[in-house]
Protein backbone atom coordinates (compact mmCIF):
# COMPACT_ATOMS: atom_id res chain seq x y z
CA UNK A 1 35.67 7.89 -0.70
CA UNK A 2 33.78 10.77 0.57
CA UNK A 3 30.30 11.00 0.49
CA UNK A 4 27.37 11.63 -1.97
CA UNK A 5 23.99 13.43 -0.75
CA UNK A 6 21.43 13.28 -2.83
CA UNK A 7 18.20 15.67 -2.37
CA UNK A 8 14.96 14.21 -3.92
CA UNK A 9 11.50 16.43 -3.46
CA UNK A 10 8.93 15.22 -0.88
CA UNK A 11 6.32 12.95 -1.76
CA UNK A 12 6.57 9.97 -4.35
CA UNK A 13 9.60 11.53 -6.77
CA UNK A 14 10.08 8.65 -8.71
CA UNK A 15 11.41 10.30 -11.50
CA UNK A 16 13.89 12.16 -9.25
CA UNK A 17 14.79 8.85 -7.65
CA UNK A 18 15.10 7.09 -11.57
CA UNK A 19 17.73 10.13 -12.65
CA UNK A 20 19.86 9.99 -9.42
CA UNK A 21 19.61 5.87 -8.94
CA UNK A 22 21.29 5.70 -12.72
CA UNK A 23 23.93 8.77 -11.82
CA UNK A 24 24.86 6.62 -9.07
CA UNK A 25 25.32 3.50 -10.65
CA UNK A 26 27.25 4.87 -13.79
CA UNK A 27 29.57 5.87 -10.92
CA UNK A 28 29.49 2.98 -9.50
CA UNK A 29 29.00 4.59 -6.00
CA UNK A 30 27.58 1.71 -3.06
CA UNK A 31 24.73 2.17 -1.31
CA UNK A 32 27.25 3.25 1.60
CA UNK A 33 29.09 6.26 0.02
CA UNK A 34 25.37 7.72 -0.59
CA UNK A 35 23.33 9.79 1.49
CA UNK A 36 19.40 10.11 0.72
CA UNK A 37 17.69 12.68 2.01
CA UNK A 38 14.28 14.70 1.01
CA UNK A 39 13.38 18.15 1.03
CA UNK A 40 11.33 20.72 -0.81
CA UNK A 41 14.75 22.32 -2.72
CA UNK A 42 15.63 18.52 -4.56
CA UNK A 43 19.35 18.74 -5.06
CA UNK A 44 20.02 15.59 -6.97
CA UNK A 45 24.40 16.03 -7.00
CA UNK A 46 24.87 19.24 -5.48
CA UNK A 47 27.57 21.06 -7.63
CA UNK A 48 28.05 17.79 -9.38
CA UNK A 49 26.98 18.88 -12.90
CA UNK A 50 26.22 15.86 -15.21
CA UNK A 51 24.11 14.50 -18.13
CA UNK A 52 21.49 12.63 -17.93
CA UNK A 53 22.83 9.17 -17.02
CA UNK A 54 21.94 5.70 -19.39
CA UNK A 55 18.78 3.44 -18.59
CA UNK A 56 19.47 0.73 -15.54
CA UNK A 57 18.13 -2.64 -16.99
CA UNK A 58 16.25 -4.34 -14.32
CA UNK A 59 14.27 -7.44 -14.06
CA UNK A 60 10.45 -6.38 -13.98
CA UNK A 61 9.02 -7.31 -10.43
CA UNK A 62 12.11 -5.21 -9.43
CA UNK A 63 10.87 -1.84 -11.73
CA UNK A 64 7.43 -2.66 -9.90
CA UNK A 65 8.54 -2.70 -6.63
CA UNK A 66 10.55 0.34 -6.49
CA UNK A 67 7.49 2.30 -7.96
CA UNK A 68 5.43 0.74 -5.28
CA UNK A 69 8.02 1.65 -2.37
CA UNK A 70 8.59 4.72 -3.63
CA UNK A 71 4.99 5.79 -2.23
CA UNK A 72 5.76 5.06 1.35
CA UNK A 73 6.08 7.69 4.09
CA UNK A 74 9.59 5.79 5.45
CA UNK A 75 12.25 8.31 5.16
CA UNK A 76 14.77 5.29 4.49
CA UNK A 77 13.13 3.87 1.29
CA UNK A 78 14.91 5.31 -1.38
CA UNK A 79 18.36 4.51 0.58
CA UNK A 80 16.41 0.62 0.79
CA UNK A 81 16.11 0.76 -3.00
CA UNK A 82 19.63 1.68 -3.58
CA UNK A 83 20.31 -1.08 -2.12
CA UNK A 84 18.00 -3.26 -3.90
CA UNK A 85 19.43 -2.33 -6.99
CA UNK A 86 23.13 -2.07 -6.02
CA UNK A 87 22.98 -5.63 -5.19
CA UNK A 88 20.43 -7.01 -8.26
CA UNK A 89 23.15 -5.69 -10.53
CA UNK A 90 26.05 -7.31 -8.66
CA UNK A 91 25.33 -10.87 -9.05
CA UNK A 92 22.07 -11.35 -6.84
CA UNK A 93 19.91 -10.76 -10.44
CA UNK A 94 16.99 -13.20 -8.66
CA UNK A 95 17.05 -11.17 -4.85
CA UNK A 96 13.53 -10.99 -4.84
CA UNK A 97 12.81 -14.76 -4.78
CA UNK A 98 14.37 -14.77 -1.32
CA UNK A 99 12.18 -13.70 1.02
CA UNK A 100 14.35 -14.35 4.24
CA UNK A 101 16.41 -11.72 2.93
CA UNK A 102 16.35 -8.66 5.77
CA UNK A 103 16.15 -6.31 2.92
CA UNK A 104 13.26 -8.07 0.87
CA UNK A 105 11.64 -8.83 3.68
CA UNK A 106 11.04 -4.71 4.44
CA UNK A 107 10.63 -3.95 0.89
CA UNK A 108 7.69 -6.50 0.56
CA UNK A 109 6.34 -4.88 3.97
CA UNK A 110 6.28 -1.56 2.63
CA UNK A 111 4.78 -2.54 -0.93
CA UNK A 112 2.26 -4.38 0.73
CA UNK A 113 1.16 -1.05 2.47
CA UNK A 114 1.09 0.68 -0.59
CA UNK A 115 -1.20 -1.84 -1.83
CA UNK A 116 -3.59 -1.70 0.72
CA UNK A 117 -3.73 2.12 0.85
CA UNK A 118 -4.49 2.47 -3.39
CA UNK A 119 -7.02 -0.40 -3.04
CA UNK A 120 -8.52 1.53 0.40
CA UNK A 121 -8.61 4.85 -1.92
CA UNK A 122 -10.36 3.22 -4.80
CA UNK A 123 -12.76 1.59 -2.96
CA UNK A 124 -13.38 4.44 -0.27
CA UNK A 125 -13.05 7.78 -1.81
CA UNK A 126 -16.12 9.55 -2.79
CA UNK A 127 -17.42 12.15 -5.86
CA UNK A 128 -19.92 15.11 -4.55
CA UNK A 129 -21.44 17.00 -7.29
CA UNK A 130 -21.06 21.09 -7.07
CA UNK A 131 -22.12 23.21 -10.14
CA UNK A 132 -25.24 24.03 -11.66
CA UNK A 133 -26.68 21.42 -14.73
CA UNK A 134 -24.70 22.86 -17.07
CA UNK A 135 -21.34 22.44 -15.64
CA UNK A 136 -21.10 20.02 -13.25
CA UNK A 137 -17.97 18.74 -11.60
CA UNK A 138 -17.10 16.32 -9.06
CA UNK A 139 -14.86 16.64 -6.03
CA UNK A 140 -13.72 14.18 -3.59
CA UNK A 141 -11.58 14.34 -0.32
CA UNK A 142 -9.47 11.39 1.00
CA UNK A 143 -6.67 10.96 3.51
CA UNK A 144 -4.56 8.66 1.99
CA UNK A 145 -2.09 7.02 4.82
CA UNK A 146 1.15 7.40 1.89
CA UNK A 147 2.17 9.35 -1.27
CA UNK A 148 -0.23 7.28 -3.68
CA UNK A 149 -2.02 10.34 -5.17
CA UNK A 150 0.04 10.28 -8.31
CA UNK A 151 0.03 6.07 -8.26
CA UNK A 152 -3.74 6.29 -8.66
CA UNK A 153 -4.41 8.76 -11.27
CA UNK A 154 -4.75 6.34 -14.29
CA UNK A 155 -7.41 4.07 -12.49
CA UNK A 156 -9.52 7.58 -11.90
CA UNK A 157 -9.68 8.49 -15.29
CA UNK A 158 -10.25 4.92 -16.79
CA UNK A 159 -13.10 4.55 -14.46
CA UNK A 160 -14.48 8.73 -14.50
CA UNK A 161 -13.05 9.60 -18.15
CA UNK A 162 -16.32 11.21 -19.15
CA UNK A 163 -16.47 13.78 -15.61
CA UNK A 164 -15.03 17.02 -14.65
CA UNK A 165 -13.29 15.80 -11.18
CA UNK A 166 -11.26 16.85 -8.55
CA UNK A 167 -9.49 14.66 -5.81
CA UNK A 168 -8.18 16.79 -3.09
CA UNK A 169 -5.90 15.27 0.01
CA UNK A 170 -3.58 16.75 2.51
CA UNK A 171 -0.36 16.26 0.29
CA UNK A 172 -1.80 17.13 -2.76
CA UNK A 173 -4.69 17.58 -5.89
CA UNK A 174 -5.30 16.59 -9.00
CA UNK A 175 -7.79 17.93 -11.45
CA UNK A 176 -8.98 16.08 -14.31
CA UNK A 177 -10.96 17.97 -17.56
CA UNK A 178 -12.06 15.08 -19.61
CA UNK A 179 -8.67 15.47 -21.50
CA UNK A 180 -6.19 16.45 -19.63
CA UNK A 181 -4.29 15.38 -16.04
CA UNK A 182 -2.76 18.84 -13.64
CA UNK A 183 -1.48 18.16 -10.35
CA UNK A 184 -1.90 20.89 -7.62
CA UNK A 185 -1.12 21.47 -3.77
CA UNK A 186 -1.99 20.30 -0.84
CA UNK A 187 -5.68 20.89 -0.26
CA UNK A 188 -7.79 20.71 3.27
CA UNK A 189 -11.40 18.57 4.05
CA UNK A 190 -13.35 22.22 4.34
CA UNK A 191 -12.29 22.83 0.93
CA UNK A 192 -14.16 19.77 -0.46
CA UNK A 193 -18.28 19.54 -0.49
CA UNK A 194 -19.52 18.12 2.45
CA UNK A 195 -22.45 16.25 1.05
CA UNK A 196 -24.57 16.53 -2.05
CA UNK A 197 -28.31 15.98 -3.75
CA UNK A 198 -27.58 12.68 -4.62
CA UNK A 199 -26.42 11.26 -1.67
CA UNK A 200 -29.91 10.76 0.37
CA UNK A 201 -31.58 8.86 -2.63
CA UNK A 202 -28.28 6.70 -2.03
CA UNK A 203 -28.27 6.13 1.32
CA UNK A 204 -32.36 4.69 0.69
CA UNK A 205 -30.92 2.29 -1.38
CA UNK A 206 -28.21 1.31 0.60
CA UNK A 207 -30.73 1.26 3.42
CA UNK A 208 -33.32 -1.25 1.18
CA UNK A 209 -30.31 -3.28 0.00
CA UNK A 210 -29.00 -4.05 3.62
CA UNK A 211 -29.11 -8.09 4.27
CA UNK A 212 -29.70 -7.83 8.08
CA UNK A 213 -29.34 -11.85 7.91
CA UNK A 214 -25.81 -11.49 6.77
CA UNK A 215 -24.24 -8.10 9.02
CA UNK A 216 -21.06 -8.76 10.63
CA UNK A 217 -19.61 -6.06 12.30
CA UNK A 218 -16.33 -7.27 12.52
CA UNK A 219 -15.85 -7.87 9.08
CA UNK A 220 -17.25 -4.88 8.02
CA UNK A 221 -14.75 -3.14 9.56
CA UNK A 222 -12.23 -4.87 8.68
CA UNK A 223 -13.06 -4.24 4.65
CA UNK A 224 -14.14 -0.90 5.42
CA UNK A 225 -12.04 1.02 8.29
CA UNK A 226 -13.92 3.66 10.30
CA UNK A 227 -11.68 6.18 9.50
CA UNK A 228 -13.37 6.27 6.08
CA UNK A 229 -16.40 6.33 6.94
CA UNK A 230 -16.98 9.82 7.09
CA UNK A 231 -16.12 10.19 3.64
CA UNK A 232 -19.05 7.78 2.54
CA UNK A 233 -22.88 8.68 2.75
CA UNK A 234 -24.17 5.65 3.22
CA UNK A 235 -22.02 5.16 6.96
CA UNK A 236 -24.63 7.34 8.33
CA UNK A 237 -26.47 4.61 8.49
CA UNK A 238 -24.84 1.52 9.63
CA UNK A 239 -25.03 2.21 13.42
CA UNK A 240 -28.79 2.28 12.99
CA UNK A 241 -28.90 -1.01 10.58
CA UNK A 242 -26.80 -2.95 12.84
CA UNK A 243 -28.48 -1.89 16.12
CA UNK A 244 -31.72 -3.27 14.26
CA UNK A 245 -30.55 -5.75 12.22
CA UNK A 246 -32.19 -8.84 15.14
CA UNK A 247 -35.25 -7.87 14.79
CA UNK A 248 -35.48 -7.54 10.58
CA UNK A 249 -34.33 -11.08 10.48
CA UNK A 250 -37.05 -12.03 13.25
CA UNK A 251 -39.92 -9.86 10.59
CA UNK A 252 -37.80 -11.97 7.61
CA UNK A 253 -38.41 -15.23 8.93
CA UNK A 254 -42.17 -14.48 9.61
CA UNK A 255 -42.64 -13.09 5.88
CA UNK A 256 -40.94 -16.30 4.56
CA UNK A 257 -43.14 -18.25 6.59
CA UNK A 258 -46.84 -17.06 5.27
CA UNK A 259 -45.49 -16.60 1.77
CA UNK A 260 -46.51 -19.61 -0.78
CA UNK A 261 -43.57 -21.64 -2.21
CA UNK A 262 -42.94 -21.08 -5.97
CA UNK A 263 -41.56 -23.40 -8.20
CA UNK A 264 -38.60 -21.16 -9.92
CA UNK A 265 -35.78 -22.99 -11.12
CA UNK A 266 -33.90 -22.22 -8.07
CA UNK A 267 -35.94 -24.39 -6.04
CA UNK A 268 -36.47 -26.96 -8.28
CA UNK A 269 -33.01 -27.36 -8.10
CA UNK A 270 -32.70 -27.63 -4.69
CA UNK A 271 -35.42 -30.02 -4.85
CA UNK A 272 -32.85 -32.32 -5.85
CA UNK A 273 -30.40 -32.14 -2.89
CA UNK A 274 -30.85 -34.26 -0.17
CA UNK A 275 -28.83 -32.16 1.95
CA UNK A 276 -27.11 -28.91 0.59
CA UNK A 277 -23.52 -29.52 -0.90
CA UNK A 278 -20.74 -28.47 1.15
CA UNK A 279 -17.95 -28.83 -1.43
CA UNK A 280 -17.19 -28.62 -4.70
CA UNK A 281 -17.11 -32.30 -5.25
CA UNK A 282 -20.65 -32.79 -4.08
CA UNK A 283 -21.98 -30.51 -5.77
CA UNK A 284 -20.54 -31.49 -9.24
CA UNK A 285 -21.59 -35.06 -8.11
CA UNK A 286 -25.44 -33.39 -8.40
CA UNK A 287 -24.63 -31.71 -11.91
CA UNK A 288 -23.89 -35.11 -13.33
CA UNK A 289 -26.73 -36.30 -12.49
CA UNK A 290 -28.76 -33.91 -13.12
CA UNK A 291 -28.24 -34.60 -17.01
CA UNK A 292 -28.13 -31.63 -19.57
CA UNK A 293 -30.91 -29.61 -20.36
CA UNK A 294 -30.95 -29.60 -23.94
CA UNK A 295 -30.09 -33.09 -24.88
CA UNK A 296 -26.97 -34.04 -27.03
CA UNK A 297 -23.90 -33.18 -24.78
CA UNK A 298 -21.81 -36.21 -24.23
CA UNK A 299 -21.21 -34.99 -20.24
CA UNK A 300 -21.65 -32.44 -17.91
CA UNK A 301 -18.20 -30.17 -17.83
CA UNK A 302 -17.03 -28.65 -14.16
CA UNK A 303 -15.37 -25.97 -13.27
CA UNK A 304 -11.26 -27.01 -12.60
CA UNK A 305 -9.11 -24.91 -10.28
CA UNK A 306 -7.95 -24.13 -6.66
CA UNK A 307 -10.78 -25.38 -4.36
CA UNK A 308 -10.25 -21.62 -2.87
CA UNK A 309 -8.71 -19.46 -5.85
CA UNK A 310 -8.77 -15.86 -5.65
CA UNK A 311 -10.09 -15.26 -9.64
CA UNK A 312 -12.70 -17.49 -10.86
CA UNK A 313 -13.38 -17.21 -14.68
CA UNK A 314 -16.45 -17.46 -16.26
CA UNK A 315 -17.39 -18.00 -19.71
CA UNK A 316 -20.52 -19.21 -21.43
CA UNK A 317 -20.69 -22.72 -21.94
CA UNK A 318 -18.62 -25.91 -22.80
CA UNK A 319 -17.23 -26.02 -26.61
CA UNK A 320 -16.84 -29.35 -28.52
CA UNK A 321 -13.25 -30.03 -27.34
CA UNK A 322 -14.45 -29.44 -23.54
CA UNK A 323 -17.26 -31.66 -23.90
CA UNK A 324 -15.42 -34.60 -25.61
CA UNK A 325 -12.43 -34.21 -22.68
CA UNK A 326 -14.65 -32.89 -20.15
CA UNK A 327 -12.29 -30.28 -19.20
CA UNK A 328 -13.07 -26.17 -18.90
CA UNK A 329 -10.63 -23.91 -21.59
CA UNK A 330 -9.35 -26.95 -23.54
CA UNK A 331 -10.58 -25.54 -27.32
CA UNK A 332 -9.53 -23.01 -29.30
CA UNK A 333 -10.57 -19.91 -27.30
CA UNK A 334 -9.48 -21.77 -23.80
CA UNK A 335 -5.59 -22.26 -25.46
CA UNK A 336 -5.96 -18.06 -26.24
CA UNK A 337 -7.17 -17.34 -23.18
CA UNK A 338 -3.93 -19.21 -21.53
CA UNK A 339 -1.25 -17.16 -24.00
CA UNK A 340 -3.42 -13.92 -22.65
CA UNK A 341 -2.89 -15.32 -19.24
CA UNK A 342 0.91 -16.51 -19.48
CA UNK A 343 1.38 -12.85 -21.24
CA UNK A 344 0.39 -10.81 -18.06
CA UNK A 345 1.68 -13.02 -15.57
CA UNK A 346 -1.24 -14.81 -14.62
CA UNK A 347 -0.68 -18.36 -13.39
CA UNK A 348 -3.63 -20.83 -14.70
CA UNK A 349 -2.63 -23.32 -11.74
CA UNK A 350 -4.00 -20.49 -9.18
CA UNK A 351 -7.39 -19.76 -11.39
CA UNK A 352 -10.71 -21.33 -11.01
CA UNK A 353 -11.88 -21.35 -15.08
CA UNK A 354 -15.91 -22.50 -15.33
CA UNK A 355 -18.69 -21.56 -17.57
CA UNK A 356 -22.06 -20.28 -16.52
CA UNK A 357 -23.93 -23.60 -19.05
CA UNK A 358 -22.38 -26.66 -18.09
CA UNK A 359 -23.14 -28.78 -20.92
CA UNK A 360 -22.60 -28.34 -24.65
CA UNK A 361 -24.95 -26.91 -26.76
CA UNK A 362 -24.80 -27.17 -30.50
CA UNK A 363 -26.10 -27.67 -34.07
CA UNK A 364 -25.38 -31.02 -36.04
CA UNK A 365 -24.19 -29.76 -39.57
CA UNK A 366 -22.55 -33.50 -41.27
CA UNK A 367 -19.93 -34.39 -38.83
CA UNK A 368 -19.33 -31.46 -37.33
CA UNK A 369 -20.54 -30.01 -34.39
CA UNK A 370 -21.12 -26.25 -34.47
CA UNK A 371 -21.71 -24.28 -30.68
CA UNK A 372 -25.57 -22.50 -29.97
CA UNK A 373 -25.43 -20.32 -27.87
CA UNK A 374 -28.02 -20.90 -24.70
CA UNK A 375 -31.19 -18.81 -24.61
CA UNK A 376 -31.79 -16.48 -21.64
CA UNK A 377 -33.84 -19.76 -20.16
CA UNK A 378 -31.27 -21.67 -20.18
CA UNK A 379 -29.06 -19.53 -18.51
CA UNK A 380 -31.24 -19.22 -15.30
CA UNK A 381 -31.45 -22.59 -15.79
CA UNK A 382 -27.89 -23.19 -14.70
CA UNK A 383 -27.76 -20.04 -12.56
CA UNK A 384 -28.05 -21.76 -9.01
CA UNK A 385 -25.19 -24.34 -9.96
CA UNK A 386 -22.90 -21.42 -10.20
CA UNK A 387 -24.10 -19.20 -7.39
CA UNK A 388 -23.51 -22.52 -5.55
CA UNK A 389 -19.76 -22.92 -7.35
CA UNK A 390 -18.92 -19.30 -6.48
CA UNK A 391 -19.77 -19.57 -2.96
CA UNK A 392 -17.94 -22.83 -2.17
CA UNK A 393 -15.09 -21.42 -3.68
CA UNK A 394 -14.91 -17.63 -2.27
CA UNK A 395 -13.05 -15.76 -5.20
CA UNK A 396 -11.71 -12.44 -4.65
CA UNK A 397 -12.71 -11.49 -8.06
CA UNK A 398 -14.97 -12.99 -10.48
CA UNK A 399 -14.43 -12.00 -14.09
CA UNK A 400 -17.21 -12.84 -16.64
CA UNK A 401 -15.93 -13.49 -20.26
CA UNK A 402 -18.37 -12.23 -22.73
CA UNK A 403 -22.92 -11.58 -22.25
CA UNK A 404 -23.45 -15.08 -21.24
CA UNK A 405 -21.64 -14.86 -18.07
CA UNK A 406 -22.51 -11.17 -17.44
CA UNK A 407 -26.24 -12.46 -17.79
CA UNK A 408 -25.52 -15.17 -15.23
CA UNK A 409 -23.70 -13.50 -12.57
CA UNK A 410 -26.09 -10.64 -13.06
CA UNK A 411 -29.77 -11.90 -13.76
CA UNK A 412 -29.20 -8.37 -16.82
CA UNK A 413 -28.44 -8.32 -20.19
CA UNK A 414 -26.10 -6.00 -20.57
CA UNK A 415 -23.84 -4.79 -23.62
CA UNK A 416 -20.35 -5.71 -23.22
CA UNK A 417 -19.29 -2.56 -24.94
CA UNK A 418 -20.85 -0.45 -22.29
CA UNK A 419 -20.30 -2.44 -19.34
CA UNK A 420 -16.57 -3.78 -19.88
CA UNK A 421 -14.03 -2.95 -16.89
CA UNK A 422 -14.56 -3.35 -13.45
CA UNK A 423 -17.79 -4.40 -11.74
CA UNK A 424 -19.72 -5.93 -9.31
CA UNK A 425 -22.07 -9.03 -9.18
CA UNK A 426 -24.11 -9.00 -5.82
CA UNK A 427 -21.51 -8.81 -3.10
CA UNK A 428 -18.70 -9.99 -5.03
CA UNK A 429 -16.17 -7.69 -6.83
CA UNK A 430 -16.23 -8.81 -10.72
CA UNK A 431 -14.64 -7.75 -14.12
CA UNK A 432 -16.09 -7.69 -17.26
CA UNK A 433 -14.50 -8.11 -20.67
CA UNK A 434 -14.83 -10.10 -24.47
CA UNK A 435 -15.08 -13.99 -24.43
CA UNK A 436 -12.02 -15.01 -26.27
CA UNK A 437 -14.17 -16.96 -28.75
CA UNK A 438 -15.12 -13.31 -29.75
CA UNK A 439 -11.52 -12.73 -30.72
CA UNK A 440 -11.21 -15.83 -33.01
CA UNK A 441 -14.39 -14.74 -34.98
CA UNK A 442 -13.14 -11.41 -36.15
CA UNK A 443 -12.74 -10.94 -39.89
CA UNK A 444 -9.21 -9.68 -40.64
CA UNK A 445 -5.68 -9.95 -38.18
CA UNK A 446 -5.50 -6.14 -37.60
CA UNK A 447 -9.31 -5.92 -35.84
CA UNK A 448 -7.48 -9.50 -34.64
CA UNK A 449 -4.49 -8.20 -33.49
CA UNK A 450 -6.48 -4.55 -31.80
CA UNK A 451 -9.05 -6.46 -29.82
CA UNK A 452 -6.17 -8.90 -28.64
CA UNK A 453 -3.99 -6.53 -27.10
CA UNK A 454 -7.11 -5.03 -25.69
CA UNK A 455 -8.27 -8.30 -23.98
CA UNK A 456 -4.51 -8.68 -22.64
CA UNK A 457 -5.02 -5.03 -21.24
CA UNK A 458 -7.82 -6.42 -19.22
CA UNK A 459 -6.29 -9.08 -18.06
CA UNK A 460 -3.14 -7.29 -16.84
CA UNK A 461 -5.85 -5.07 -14.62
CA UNK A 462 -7.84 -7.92 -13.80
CA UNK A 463 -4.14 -9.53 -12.39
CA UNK A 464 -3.45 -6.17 -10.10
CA UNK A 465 -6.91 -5.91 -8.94
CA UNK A 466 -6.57 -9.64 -7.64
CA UNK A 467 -3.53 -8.55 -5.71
CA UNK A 468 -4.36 -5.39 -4.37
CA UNK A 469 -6.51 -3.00 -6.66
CA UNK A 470 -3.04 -1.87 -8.05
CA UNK A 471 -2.76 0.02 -11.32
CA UNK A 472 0.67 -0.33 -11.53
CA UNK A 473 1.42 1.81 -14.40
CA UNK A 474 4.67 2.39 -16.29
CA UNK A 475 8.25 0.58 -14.94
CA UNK A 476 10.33 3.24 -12.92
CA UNK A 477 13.41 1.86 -14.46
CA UNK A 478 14.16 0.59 -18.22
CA UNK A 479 13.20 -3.35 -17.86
CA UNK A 480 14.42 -6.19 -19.54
């Protein structure tokens, strides 16, 4: 058999590679009798005129991979994908689970690098204002390291809907309106603003934020490379706050020293530790004791997970189930919370699930008894029991379900309409979204059945942004 080159256009072409990958296999050509090459003139068949081939069905981690891979700068991948394909639909349907495999083995490699590089580009690339008052817009220049340009358009506009912005890189632009998406060429960094008006009021707060107590260079780097740090105002002054960062602990120290010791809850608290816990189990071994704060709950309810998960959930407080079995998630809302979970592909058994009250609350009405929520007081309360929790356990992401938990990780009161999506709680990265006990309450099954598939929305984001602040997007290929 002679043959076939196919011709996609440089870049990402995913839809390119989706046309030609189900011409090939309704002609049942092998990965061997195909040539895949790339060039700016994409010739999918040469003079092989045909119609537009029928959907490939495809498991799902296999759609997500391809559009992953298809990102990468290696020549080879879309003759690797081929190959994936070829052999998923000729009796190896569960490939993927074997990760000795030569083939998934370099696939994984090459997604993983695509991972890195979106979550590098949403955590590194920064907006300068240019414009007068009246129309303002917002440019940014990155150098991504791949094709992910296109792969991170819908986490731009989710986060900067409301902004006139434009993201320029070396293989390519995209300009966003407020309502509409166009792509453009390449663009270079003297085309972009090189700093702005708001960026030295930033860089005094990044400056006043700076814990000098807590600077490790190494680690800095390693979350932040250098070779962004250009692109970012507030790098300008890390040199300085490092170089100094001795002698502000030294000042630190002497501060704490003169200052008088006040009796907030958070030391009163640690009034009652003989020696600070060091796990998880000492540490609930103190909450026990401790005894609730309003009285009634029949026993203090701990958080349950991996002692080192990378998502801890939060929500408010224990409901009656939890407190009688003295387990996080067991009621109502906790058994919608899992189908939400098993829905997006999120596997409880990895999740740490607490709540920022750790006792039950509630109003006796006959023999039932009917959840309070806690006051602000009692929040703070509880506070340093789950600043404690969330630091013995090192999450990746911390998402808080509904205002009690946003008022706990936070020390704010903040609306849950206006602050849902991603966010950040200190140092840690966090998510915000509904407490599924909000989804129970609503008075009819279609606001139900809307603010459900909402919450599972979330959830699907807050599952990519624990692996790699991915946005996955749409399958490449028709899934099952």
């Amino acid at each position: 058999m002679s043959l076939h080159r196919i011709t996609l256009k440089d870049g990402a072409d995913l839809d390119g590679f989706r046309r030609a990958v189900r011409r090939v296999i309704a002609e049942e050509l092998a990965p061997q009798h195909v040539v895949w090459t790339i060039g700016s003139e994409p010739d999918l068949f040469g003079d092989d005129a045909g119609g537009e081939a029928a959907p490939v069905a495809l498991p799902r981690p296999v759609g997500e991979l391809i559009q992953l891979v298809v990102c990468h700068r290696d020549p080879e991948r879309y003759a690797l994908l081929h190959q994936l394909v070829w052999r998923v639909l000729n009796g190896e349907r569960e490939l993927l689970q074997i990760a000795s495999d030569p083939l998934v083995h370099r696939l994984d490699l090459m997604a993983r690098t695509i991972r890195r590089d979106l979550h590098k580009m949403h955590a590194f690339l920064r907006f300068r204002k240019v414009g007068g008052q009246h129309l303002e817009r917002f440019v940014a220049w990155f150098e991504p390291d791949h094709f992910i340009l296109e792969a991170t358009a819908g986490f731009f506009i989710d986060r900067f809907r409301s902004l006139d912005w434009t993201i320029l890189t070396p293989v390519g632009s995209m300009r966003w309106d407020r309502a509409k998406l166009t792509y453009g060429p390449p663009a270079r960094k003297e085309d972009a603003p090189s700093e702005d008006s708001f960026e030295n009021g930033w860089r005094d707060y990044y400056e006043s934020v700076f814990n000098p107590a807590r600077v490790n260079p190494t680690a800095m780097r390693a979350e932040m490379p250098k070779k962004y740090w250009h692109n970012m105002p507030e790098a300008a002054s890390i040199p300085a706050l490092i170089q100094t960062a001795s002698q502000r602990v030294e000042r630190m120290i002497e501060q704490e020293a003169t200052m008088p010791a006040k009796r907030t809850p958070e030391r009163a608290i640690e009034a009652m530790w003989d020696q600070e816990p060091k796990t998880l189990e000492q540490l609930n071994a103190i909450i026990g004791k401790a005894g609730p704060l309003v009285p009634g709950a029949t026993q203090a309810v701990f958080g349950e997970g991996p002692a080192h998960a990378d998502i801890v959930f939060v929500g408010e407080q224990p409901g009656d189930q939890e407190d009688l079995q003295g387990r996080p998630f067991v009621g109502p809302a906790g058994k919608l919370l899992m189908k939400a979970m098993g829905e997006v592909g999120l596997d409880q058994s990895k999740i740490y699930l607490t709540n920022a009250v750790k006792h039950f609350k509630f109003e006796q009405r006959g023999h039932r008894r009917i959840h309070a929520k806690p006051t602000a007081g009692e929040v703070k309360h509880y506070r340093p029991w789950l600043m404690k929790e969330l630091e013995l356990v090192r999450p990746k992401l911390v998402v808080a379900l509904g205002a009690t938990a946003v008022l706990a990780l936070s020390g704010k009161q903040i609306p849950i309409t206006r602050a849902r999506g991603r966010a950040a709680f200190g140092e840690r990265q966090g998510y915000i979204t509904v407490h599924p006990s909000y989804l129970l309450r609503l008075p009819d099954e279609h606001s139900k059945r809307e603010a459900y598939d909402l919450f599972v929305q979330d959830l699907a984001r807050i599952r990519d942004l624990s692996l790699a602040d991915l946005d996955t997007g749409e399958l490449p290929l028709a899934a099952e």
